[in-house]
C-alpha atoms as a PDB file:
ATOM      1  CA  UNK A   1      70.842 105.046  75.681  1.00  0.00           C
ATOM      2  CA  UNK A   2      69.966 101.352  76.076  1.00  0.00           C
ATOM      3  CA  UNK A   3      72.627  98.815  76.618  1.00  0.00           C
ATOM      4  CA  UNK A   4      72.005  95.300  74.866  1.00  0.00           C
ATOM      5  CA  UNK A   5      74.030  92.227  75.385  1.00  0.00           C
ATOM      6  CA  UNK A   6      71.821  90.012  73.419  1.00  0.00           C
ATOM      7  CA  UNK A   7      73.883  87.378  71.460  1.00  0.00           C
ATOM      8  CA  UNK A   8      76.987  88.000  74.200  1.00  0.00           C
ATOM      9  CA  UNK A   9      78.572  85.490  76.835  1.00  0.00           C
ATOM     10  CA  UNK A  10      79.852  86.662  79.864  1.00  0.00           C
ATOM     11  CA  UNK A  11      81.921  85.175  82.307  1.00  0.00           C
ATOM     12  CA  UNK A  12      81.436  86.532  85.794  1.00  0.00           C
ATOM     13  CA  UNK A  13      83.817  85.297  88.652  1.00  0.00           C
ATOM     14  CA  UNK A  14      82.507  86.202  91.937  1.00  0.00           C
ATOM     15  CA  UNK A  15      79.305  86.092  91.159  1.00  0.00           C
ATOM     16  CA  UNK A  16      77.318  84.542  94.067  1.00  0.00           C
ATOM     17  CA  UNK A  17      76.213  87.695  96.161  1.00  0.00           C
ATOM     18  CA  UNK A  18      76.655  91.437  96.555  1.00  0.00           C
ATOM     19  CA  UNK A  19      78.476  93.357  93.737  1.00  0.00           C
ATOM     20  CA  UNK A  20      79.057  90.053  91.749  1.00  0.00           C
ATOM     21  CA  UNK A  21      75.258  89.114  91.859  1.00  0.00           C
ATOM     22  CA  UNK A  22      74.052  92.785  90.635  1.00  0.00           C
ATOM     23  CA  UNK A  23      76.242  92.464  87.648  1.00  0.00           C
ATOM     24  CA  UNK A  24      75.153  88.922  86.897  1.00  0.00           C
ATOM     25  CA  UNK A  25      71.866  91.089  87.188  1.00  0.00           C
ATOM     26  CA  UNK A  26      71.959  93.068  85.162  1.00  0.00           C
ATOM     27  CA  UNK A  27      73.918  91.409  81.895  1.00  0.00           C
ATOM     28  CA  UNK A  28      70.842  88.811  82.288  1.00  0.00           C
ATOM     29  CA  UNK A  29      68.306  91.910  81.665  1.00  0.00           C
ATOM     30  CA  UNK A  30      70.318  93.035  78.819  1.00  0.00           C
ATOM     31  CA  UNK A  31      69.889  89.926  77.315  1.00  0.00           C
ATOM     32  CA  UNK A  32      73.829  88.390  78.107  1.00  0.00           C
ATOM     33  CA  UNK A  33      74.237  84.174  78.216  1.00  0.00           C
ATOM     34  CA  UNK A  34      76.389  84.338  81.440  1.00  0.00           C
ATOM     35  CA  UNK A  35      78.796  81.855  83.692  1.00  0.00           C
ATOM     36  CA  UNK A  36      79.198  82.254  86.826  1.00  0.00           C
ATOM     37  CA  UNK A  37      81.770  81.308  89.667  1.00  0.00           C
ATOM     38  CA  UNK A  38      82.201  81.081  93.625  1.00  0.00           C
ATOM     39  CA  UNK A  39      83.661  79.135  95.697  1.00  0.00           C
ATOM     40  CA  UNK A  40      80.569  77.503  97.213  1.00  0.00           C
ATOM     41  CA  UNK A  41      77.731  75.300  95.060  1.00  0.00           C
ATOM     42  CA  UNK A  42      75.063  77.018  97.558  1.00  0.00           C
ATOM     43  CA  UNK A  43      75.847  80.552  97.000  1.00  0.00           C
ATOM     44  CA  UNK A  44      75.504  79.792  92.908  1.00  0.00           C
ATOM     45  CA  UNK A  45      72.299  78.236  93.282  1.00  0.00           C
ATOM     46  CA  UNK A  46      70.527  81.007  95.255  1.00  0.00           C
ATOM     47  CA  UNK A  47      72.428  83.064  92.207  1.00  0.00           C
ATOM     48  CA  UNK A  48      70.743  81.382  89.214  1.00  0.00           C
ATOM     49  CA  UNK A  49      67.359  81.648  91.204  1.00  0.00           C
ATOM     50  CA  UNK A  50      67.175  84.965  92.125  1.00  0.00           C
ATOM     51  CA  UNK A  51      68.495  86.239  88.501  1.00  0.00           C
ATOM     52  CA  UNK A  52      65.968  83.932  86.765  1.00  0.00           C
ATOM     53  CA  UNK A  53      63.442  85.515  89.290  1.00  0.00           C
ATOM     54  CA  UNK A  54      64.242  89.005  87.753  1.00  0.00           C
ATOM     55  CA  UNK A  55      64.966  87.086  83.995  1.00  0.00           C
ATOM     56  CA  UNK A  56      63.076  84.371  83.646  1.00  0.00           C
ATOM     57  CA  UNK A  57      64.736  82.223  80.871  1.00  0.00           C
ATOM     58  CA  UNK A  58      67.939  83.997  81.345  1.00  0.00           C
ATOM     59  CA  UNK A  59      70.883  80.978  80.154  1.00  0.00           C
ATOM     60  CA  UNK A  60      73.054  80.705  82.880  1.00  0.00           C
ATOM     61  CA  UNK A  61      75.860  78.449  83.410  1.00  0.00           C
ATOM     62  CA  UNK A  62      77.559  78.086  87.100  1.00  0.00           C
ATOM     63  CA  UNK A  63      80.702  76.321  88.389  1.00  0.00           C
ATOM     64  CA  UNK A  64      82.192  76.679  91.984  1.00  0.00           C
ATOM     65  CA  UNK A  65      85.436  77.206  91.715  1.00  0.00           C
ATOM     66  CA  UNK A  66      87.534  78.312  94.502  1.00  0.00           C
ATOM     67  CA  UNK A  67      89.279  81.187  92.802  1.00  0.00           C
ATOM     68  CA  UNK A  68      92.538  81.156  95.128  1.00  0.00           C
ATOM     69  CA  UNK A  69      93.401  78.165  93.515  1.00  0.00           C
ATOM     70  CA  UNK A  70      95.323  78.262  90.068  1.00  0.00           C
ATOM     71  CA  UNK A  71      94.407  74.861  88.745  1.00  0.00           C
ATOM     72  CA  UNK A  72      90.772  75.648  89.486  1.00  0.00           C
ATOM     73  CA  UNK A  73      90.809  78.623  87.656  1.00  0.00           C
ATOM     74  CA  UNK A  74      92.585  76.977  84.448  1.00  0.00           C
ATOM     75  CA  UNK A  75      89.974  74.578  84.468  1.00  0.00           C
ATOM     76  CA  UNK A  76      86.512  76.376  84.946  1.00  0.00           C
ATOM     77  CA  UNK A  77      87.752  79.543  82.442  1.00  0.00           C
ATOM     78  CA  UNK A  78      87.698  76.711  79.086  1.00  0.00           C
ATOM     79  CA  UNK A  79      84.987  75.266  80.419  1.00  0.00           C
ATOM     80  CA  UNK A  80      82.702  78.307  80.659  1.00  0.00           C
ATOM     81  CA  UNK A  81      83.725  79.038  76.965  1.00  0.00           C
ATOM     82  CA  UNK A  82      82.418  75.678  76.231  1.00  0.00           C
ATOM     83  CA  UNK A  83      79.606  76.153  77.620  1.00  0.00           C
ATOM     84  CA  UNK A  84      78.362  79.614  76.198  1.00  0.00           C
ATOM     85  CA  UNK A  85      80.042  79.158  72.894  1.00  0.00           C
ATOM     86  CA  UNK A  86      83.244  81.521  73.940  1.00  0.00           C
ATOM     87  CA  UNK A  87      83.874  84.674  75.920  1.00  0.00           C
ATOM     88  CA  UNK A  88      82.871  88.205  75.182  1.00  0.00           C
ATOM     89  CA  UNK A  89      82.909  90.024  78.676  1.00  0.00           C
ATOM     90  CA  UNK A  90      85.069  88.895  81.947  1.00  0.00           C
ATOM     91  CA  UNK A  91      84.611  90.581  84.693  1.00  0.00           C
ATOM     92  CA  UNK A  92      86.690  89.768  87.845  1.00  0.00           C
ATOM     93  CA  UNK A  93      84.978  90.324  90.692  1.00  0.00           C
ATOM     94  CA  UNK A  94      86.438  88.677  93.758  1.00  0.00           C
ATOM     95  CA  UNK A  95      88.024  89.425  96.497  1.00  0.00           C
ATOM     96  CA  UNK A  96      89.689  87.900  99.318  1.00  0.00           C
ATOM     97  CA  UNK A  97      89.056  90.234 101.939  1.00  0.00           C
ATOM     98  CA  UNK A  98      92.431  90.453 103.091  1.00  0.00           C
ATOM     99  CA  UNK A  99      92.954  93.261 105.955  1.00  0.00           C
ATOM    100  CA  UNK A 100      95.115  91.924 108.775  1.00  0.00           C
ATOM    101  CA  UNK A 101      98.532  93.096 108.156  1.00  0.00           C
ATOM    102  CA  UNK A 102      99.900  89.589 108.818  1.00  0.00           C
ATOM    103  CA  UNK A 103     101.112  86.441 106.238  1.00  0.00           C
ATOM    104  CA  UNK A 104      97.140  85.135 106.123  1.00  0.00           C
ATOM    105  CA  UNK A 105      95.550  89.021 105.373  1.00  0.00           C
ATOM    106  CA  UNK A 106      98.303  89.185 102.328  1.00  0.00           C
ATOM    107  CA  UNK A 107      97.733  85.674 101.174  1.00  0.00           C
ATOM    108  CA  UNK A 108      94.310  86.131 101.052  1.00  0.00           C
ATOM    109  CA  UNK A 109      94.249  89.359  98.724  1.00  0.00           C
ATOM    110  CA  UNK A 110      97.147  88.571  96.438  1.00  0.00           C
ATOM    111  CA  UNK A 111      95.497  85.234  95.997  1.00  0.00           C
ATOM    112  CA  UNK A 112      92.277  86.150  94.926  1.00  0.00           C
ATOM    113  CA  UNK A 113      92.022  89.787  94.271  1.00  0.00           C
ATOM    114  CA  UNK A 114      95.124  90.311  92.207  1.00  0.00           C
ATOM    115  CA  UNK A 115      96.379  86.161  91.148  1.00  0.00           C
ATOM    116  CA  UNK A 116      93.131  85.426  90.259  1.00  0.00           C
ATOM    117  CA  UNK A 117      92.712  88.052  88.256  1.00  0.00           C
ATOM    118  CA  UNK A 118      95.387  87.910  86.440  1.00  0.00           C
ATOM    119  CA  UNK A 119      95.090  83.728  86.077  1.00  0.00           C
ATOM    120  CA  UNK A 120      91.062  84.432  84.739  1.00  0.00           C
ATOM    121  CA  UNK A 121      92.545  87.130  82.763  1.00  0.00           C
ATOM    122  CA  UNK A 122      95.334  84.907  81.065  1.00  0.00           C
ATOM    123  CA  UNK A 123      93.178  81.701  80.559  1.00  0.00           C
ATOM    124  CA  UNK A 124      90.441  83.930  78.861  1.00  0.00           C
ATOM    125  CA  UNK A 125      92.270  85.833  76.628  1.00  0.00           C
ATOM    126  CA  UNK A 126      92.605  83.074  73.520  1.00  0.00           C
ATOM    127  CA  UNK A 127      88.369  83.722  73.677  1.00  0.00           C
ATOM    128  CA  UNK A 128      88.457  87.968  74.253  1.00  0.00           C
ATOM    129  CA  UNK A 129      91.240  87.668  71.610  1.00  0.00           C
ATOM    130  CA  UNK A 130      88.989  86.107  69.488  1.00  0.00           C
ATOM    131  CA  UNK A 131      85.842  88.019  70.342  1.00  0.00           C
ATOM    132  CA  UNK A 132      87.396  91.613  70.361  1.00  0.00           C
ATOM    133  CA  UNK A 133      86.033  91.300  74.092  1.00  0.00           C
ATOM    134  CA  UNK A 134      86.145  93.205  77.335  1.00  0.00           C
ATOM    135  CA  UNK A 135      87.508  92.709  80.665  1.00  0.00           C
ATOM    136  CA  UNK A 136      86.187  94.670  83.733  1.00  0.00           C
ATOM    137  CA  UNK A 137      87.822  94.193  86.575  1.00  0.00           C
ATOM    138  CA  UNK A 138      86.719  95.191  90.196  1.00  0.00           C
ATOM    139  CA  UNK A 139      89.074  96.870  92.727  1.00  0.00           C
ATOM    140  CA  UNK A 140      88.356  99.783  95.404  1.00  0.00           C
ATOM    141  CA  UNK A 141      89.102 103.220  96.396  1.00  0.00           C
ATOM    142  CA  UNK A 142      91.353 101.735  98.792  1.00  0.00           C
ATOM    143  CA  UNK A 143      93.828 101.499  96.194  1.00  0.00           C
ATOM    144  CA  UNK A 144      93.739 105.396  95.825  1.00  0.00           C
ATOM    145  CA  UNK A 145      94.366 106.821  99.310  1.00  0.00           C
ATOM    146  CA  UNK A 146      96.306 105.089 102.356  1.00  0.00           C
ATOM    147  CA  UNK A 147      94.384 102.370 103.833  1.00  0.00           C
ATOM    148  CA  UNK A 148      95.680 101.722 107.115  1.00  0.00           C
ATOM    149  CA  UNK A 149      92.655  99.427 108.558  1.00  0.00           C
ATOM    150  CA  UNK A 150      93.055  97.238 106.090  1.00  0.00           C
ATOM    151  CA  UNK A 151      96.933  97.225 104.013  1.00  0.00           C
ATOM    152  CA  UNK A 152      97.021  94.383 101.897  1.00  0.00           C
ATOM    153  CA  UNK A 153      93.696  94.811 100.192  1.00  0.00           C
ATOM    154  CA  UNK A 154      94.507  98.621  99.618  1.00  0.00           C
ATOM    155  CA  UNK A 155      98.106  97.844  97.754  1.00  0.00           C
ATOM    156  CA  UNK A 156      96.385  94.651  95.863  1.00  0.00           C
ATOM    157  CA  UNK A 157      93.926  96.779  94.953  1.00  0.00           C
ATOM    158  CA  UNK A 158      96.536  99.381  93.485  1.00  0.00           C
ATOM    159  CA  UNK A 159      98.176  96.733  92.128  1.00  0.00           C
ATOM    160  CA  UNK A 160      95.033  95.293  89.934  1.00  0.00           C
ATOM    161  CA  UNK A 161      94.406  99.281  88.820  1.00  0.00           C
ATOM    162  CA  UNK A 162      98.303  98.601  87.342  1.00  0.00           C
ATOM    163  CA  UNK A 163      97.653  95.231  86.107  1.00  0.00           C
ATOM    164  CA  UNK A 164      94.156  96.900  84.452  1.00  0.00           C
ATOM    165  CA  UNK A 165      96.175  99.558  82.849  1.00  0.00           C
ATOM    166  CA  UNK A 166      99.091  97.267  81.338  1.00  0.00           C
ATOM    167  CA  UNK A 167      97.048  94.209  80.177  1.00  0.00           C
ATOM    168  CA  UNK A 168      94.747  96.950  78.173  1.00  0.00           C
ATOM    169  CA  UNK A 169      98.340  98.370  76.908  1.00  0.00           C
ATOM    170  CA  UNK A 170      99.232  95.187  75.622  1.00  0.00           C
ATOM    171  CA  UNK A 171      95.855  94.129  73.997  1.00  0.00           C
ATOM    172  CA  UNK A 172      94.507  97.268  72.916  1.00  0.00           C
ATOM    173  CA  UNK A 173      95.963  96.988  68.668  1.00  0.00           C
ATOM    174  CA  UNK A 174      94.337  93.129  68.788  1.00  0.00           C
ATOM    175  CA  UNK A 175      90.589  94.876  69.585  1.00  0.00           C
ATOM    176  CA  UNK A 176      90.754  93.723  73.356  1.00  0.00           C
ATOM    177  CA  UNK A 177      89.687  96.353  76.051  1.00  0.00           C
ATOM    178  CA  UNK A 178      90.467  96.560  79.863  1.00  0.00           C
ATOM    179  CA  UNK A 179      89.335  98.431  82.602  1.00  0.00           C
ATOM    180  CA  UNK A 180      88.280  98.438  86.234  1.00  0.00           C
ATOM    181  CA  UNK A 181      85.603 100.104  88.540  1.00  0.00           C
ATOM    182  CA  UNK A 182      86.926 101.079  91.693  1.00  0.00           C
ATOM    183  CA  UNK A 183      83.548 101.263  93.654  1.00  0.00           C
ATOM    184  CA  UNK A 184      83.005 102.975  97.608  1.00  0.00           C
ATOM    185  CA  UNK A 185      81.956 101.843 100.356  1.00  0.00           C
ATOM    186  CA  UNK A 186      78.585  99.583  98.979  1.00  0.00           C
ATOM    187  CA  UNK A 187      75.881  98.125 101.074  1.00  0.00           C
ATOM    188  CA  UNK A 188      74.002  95.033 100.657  1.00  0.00           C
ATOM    189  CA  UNK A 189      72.514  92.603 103.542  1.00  0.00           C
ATOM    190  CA  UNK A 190      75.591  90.110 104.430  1.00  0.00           C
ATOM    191  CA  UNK A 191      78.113  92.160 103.393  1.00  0.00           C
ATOM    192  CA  UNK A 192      80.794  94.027 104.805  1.00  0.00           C
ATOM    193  CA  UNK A 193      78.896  97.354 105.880  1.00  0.00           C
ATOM    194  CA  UNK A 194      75.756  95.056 106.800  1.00  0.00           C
ATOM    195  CA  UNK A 195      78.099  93.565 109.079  1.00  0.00           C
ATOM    196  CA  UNK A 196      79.665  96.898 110.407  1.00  0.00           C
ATOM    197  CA  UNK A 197      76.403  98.559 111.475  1.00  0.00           C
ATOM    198  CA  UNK A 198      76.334  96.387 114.460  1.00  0.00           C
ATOM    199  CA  UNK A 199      80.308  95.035 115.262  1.00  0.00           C
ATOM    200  CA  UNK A 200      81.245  98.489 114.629  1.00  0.00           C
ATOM    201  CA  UNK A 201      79.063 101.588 115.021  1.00  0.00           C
ATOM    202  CA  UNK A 202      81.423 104.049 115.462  1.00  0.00           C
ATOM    203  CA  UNK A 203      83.225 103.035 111.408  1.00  0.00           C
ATOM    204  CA  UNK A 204      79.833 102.597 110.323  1.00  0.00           C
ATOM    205  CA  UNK A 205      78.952 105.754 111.420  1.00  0.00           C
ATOM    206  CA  UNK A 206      81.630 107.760 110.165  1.00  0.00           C
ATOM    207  CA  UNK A 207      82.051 106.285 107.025  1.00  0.00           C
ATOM    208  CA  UNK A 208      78.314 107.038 106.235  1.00  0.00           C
ATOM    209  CA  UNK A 209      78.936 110.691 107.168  1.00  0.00           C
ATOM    210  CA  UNK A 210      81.788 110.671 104.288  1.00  0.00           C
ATOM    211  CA  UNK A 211      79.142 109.912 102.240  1.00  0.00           C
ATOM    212  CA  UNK A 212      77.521 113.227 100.726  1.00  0.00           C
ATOM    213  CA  UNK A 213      74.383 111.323  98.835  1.00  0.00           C
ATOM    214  CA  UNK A 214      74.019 110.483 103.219  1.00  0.00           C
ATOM    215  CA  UNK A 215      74.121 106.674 102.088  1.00  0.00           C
ATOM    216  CA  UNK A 216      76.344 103.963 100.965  1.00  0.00           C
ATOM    217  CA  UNK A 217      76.094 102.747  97.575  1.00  0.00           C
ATOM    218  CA  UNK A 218      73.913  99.632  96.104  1.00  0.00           C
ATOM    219  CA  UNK A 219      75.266  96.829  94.359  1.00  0.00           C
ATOM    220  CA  UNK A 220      73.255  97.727  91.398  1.00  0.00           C
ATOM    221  CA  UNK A 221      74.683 100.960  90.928  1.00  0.00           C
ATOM    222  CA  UNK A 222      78.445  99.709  90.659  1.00  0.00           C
ATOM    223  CA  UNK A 223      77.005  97.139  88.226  1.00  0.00           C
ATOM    224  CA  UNK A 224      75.680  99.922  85.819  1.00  0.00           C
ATOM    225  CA  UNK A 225      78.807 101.315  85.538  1.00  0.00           C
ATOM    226  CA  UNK A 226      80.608  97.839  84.910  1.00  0.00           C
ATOM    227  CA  UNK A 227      77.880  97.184  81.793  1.00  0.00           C
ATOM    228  CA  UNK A 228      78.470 100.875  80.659  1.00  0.00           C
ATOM    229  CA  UNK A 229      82.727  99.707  80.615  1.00  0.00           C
ATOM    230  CA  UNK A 230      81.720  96.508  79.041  1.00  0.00           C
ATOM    231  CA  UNK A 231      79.206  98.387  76.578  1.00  0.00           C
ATOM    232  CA  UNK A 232      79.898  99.261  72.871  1.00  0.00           C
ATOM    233  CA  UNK A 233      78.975 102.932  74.389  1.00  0.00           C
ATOM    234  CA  UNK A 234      82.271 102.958  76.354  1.00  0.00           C
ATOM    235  CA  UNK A 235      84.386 101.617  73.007  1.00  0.00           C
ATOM    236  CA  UNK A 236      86.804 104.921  73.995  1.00  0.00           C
ATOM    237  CA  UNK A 237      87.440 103.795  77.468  1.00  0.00           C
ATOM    238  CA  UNK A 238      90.490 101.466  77.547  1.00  0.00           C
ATOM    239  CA  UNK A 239      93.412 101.145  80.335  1.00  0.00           C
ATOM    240  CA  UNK A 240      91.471 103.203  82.803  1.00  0.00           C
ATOM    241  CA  UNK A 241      90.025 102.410  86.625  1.00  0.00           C
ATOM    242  CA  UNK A 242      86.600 104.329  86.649  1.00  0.00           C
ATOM    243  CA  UNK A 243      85.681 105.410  90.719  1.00  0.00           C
ATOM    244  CA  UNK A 244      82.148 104.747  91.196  1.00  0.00           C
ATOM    245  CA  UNK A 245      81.805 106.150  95.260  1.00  0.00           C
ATOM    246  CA  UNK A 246      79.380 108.659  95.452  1.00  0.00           C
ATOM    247  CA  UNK A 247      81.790 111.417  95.530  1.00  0.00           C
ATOM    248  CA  UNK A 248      83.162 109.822  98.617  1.00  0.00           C
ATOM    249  CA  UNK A 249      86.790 110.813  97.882  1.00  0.00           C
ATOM    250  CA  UNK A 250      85.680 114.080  97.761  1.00  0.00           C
ATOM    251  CA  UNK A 251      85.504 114.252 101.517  1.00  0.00           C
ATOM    252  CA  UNK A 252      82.321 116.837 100.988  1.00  0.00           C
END
């Protein structure tokens, strides 16, 4: 089975490292015209070079845009449809981080993982409408089981799974499809578990021992299963949140 997104745009918010960059990746190798947004002008350059590295000729738009800000949002979604033509594929990627169970840790996760979501969601949808496109959003396996090191981005989380499943209830008769990928505990250099291995053996430790494959996942791996979702292959797969862990919920 090959998957080919030649001729398609996609819009990619959150795009500038980790989980974001693999899927910017990888719709570049299938052939995709992409957009991509962060908050910082740096991060999107490093972006376009290192998928052009990989792609060479790859057509890639980029705007920072600080996606806990509504206004920001409203402006770059239109503007990355102007630039590629319209919108096929939007895939929300951020996430705010938010794990202190104060005022700032909510904030920060119903800002960006959940409002901004739903605000890229809304301002895309006159292009998906118009495409018969696909949105893929990204939330965890902290939405699935009680997350007490982190609340708020557990129950944001959960609440973009909900958001996943009602948006594709409402759009599925006009040709629209929505779903998420709720990946594990992924490893990449500057991210989270990067970070862990040295400010915090002991979690890094055990959460690697929950992992049966005896690793954390790649970035790559989670974006396979985001180009499967936004693949004509995966035309039956609407409303749903699709765990990609590494049978790390199993607790093997």
């Amino acid at each position: 089975m090959r998957i080919d997104f030649t001729g398609k745009r996609v819009v990619v918010c959150g795009a500038s490292r980790g989980i974001g960059l693999a899927i910017a990746q990888g719709f570049a190798a299938a052939g995709a015209a992409l957009s991509l947004c962060a908050r910082g002008a740096d991060g999107l350059a490093q972006a376009r070079a290192a998928i052009l590295a990989t792609t060479p000729g790859a057509r890639i738009h980029t705007a920072a845009c600080d996606l806990a800000d509504a206004a920001a949002i409203a402006s770059y979604i239109p503007a990355a449809a102007d630039a590629l033509g319209g919108i096929d594929v939007l895939v929300n990627n951020a996430s705010g981080f938010g794990a202190s169970d104060d005022e700032a840790g909510w904030m920060a996760s119903l800002d960006v993982d959940l409002m901004a979501t739903v605000r890229a969601t809304r301002a895309a949808e006159p292009f998906l409408l118009a495409a018969r496109g696909v949105v893929v959003n990204t939330t965890s396996i902290s939405a699935l089981r009680p997350a007490a090191r982190q609340p708020p981005y557990g129950a944001v989380k959960a609440a973009v799974n909900h958001y996943t499943a009602t948006t594709a209830q409402r759009l599925a008769r006009q040709g629209v499809r929505v779903n998420a990928v709720a990946p594990g505990s992924i490893e990449f250099p500057g991210g989270v578990w990067d970070q862990r291995r040295d400010s915090d053996p002991k979690l890094y430790a055990g959460t690697l021992r929950s992992m049966p494959r005896g690793r954390m996942g790649w970035p790559e791996e989670v974006a396979n299963v985001v180009l499967f979702l936004a693949s004509e292959q995966a035309v039956l797969i609407n409303g749903q949140t699709l765990v990609a862990d590494g049978g790390q919920m199993l607790g093997a």
